[in-house]
N, C-alpha and C. Protein backbone atom coordinates (compact mmCIF):
# COMPACT_ATOMS: atom_id res chain seq x y z
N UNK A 1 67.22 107.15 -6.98
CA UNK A 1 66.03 107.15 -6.17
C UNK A 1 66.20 106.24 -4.96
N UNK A 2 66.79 104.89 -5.05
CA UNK A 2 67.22 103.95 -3.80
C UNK A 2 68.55 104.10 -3.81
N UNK A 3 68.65 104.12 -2.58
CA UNK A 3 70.15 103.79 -1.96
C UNK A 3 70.96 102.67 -2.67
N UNK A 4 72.20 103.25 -2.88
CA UNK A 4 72.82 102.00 -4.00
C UNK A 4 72.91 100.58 -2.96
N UNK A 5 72.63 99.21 -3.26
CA UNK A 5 72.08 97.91 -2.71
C UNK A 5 71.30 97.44 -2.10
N UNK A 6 70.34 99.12 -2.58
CA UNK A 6 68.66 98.36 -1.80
C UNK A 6 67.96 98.32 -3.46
N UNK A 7 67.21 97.38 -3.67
CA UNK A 7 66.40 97.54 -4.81
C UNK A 7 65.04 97.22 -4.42
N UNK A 8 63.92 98.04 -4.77
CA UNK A 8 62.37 97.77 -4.96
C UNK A 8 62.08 96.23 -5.19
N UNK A 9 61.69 95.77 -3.91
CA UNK A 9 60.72 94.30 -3.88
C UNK A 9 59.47 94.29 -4.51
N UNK A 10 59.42 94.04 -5.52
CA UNK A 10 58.01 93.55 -6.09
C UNK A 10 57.16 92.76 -4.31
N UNK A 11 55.74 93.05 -4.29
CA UNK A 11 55.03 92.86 -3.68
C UNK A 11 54.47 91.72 -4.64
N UNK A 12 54.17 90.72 -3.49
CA UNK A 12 53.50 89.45 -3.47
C UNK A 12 51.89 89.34 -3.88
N UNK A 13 51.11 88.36 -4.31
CA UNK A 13 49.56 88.81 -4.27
C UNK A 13 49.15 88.12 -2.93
N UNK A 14 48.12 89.42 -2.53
CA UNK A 14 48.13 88.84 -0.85
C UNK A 14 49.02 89.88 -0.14
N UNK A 15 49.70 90.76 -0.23
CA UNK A 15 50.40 90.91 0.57
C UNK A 15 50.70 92.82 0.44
N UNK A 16 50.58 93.51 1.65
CA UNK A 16 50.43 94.93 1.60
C UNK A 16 51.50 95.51 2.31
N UNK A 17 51.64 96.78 2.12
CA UNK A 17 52.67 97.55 2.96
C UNK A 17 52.34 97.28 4.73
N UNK A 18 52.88 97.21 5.41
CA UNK A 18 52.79 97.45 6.94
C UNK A 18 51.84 98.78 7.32
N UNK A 19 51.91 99.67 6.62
CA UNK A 19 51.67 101.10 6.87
C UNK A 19 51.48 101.89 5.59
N UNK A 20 50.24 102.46 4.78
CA UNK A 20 50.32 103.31 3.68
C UNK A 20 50.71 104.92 4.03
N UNK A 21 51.41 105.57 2.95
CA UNK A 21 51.90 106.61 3.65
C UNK A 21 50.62 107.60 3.98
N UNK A 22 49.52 107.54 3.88
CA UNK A 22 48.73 108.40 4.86
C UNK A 22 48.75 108.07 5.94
N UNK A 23 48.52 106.76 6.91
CA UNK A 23 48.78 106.18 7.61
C UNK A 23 50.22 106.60 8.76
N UNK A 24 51.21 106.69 7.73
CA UNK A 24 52.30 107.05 8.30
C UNK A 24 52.54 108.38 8.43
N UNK A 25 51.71 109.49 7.51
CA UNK A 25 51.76 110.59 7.91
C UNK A 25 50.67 111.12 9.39
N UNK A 26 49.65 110.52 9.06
CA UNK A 26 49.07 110.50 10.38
C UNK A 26 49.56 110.45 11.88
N UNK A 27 50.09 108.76 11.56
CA UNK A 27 51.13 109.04 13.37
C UNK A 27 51.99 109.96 13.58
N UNK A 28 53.17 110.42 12.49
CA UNK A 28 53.94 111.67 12.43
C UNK A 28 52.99 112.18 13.19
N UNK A 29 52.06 113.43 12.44
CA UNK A 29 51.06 114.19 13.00
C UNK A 29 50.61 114.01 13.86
N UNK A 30 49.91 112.66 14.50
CA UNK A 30 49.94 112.87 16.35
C UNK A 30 50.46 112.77 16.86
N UNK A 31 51.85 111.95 16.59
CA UNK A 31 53.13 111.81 17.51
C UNK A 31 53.56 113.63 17.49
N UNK A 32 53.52 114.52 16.50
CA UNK A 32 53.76 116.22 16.74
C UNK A 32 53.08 116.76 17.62
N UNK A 33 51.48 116.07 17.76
CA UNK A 33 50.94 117.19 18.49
C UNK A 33 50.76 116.90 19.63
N UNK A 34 51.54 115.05 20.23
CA UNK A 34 51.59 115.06 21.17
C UNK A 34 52.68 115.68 21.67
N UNK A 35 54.01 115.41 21.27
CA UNK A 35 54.84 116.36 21.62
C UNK A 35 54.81 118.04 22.01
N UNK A 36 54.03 118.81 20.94
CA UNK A 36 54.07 119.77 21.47
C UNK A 36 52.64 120.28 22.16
N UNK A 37 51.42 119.07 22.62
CA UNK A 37 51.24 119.60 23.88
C UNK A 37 52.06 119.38 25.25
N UNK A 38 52.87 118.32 25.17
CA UNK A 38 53.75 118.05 26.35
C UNK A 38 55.45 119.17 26.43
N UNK A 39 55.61 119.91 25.20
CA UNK A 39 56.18 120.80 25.19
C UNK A 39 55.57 122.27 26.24
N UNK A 40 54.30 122.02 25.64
CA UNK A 40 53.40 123.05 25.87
C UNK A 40 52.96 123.34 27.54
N UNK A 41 52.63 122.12 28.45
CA UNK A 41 52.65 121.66 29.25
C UNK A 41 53.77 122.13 30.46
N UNK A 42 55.06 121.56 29.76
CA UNK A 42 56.62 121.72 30.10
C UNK A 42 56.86 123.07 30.39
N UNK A 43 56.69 124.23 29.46
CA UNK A 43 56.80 125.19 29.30
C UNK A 43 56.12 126.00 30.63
N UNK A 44 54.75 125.43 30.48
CA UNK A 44 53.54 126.57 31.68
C UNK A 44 54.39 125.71 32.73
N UNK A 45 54.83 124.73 33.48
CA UNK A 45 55.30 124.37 34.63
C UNK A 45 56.70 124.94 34.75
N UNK A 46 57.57 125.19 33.71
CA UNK A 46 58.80 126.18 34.17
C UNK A 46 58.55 127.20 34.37
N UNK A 47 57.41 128.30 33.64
CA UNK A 47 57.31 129.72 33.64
C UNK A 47 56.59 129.56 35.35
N UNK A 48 55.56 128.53 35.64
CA UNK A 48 55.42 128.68 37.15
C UNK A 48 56.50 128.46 38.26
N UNK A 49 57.37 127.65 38.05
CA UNK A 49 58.55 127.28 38.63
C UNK A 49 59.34 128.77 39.28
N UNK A 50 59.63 129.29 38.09
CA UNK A 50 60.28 130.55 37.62
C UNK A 50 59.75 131.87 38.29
N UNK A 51 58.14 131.89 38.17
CA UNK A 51 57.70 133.10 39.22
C UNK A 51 57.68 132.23 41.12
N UNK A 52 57.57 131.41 41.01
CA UNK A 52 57.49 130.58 42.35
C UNK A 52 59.13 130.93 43.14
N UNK A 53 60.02 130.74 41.84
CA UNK A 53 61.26 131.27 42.47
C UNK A 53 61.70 132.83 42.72
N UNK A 54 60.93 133.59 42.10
CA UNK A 54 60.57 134.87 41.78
C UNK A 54 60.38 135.29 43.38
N UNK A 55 59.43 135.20 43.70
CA UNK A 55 58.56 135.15 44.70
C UNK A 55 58.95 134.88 46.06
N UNK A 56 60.21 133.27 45.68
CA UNK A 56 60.89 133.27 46.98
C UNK A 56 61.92 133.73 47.69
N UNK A 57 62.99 134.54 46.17
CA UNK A 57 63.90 135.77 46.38
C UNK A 57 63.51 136.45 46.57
N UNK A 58 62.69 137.34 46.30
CA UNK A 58 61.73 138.56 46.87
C UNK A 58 61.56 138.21 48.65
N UNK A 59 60.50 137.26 48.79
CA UNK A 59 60.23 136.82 50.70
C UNK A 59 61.77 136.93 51.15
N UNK A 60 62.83 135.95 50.76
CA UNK A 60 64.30 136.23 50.92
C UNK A 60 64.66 137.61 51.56
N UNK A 61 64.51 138.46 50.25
CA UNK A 61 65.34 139.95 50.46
C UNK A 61 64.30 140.34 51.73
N UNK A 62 63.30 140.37 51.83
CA UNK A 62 62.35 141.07 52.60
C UNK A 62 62.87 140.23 54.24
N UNK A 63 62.50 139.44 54.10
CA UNK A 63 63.53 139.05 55.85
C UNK A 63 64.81 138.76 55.75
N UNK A 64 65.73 138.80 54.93
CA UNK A 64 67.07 139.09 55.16
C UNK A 64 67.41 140.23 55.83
N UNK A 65 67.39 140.97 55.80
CA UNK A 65 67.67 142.78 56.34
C UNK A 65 67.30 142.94 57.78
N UNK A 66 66.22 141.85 58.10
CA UNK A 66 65.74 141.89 59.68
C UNK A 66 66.83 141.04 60.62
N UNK A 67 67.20 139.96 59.93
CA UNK A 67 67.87 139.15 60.87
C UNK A 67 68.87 139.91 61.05
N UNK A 68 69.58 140.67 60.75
CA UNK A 68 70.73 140.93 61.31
C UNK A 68 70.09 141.98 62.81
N UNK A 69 69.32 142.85 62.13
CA UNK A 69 68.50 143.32 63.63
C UNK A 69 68.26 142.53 64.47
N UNK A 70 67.61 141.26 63.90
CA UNK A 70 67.41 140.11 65.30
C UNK A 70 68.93 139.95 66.33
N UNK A 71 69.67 139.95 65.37
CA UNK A 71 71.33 139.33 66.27
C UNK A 71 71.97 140.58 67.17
N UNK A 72 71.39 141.63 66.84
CA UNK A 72 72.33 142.38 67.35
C UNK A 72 71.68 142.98 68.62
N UNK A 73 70.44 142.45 68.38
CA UNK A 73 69.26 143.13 69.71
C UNK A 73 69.75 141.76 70.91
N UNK A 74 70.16 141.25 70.52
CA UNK A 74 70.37 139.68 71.66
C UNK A 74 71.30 140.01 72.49
């Protein structure tokens, strides 16, 4: 059950865990759901990134094809 050269400390009177494991399951659990709203977050700012770049290859192709008309009319 323990790691061989750790052994169970008898607790002192007076004296408590740092953290009971509800306690410690708790922060787990908001430390998760902060993560995955900042996952969540992360995510909607690449998928906008992504059509933003979408958007600027498209404008791209659409006046690429003119400039060369511009150069050759000069």
């Amino acid at each position: 059950m323990y790691p061989q050269g750790r052994h169970p400390v008898p607790l002192q009177p007076g004296q408590s865990f740092k953290f009971t494991v509800l306690e410690t399951l708790d922060r787990i659990k908001e430390e998760f759901q902060f993560l995955q709203a900042q996952y969540h977050s992360l995510k909607l700012e690449c998928e906008k990134l992504a059509s933003e770049k979408t958007e600027m290859q498209r404008h791209y192709i659409m006046v690429s094809p003119i400039k060369p008309l511009l150069g050759a009319a000069l």
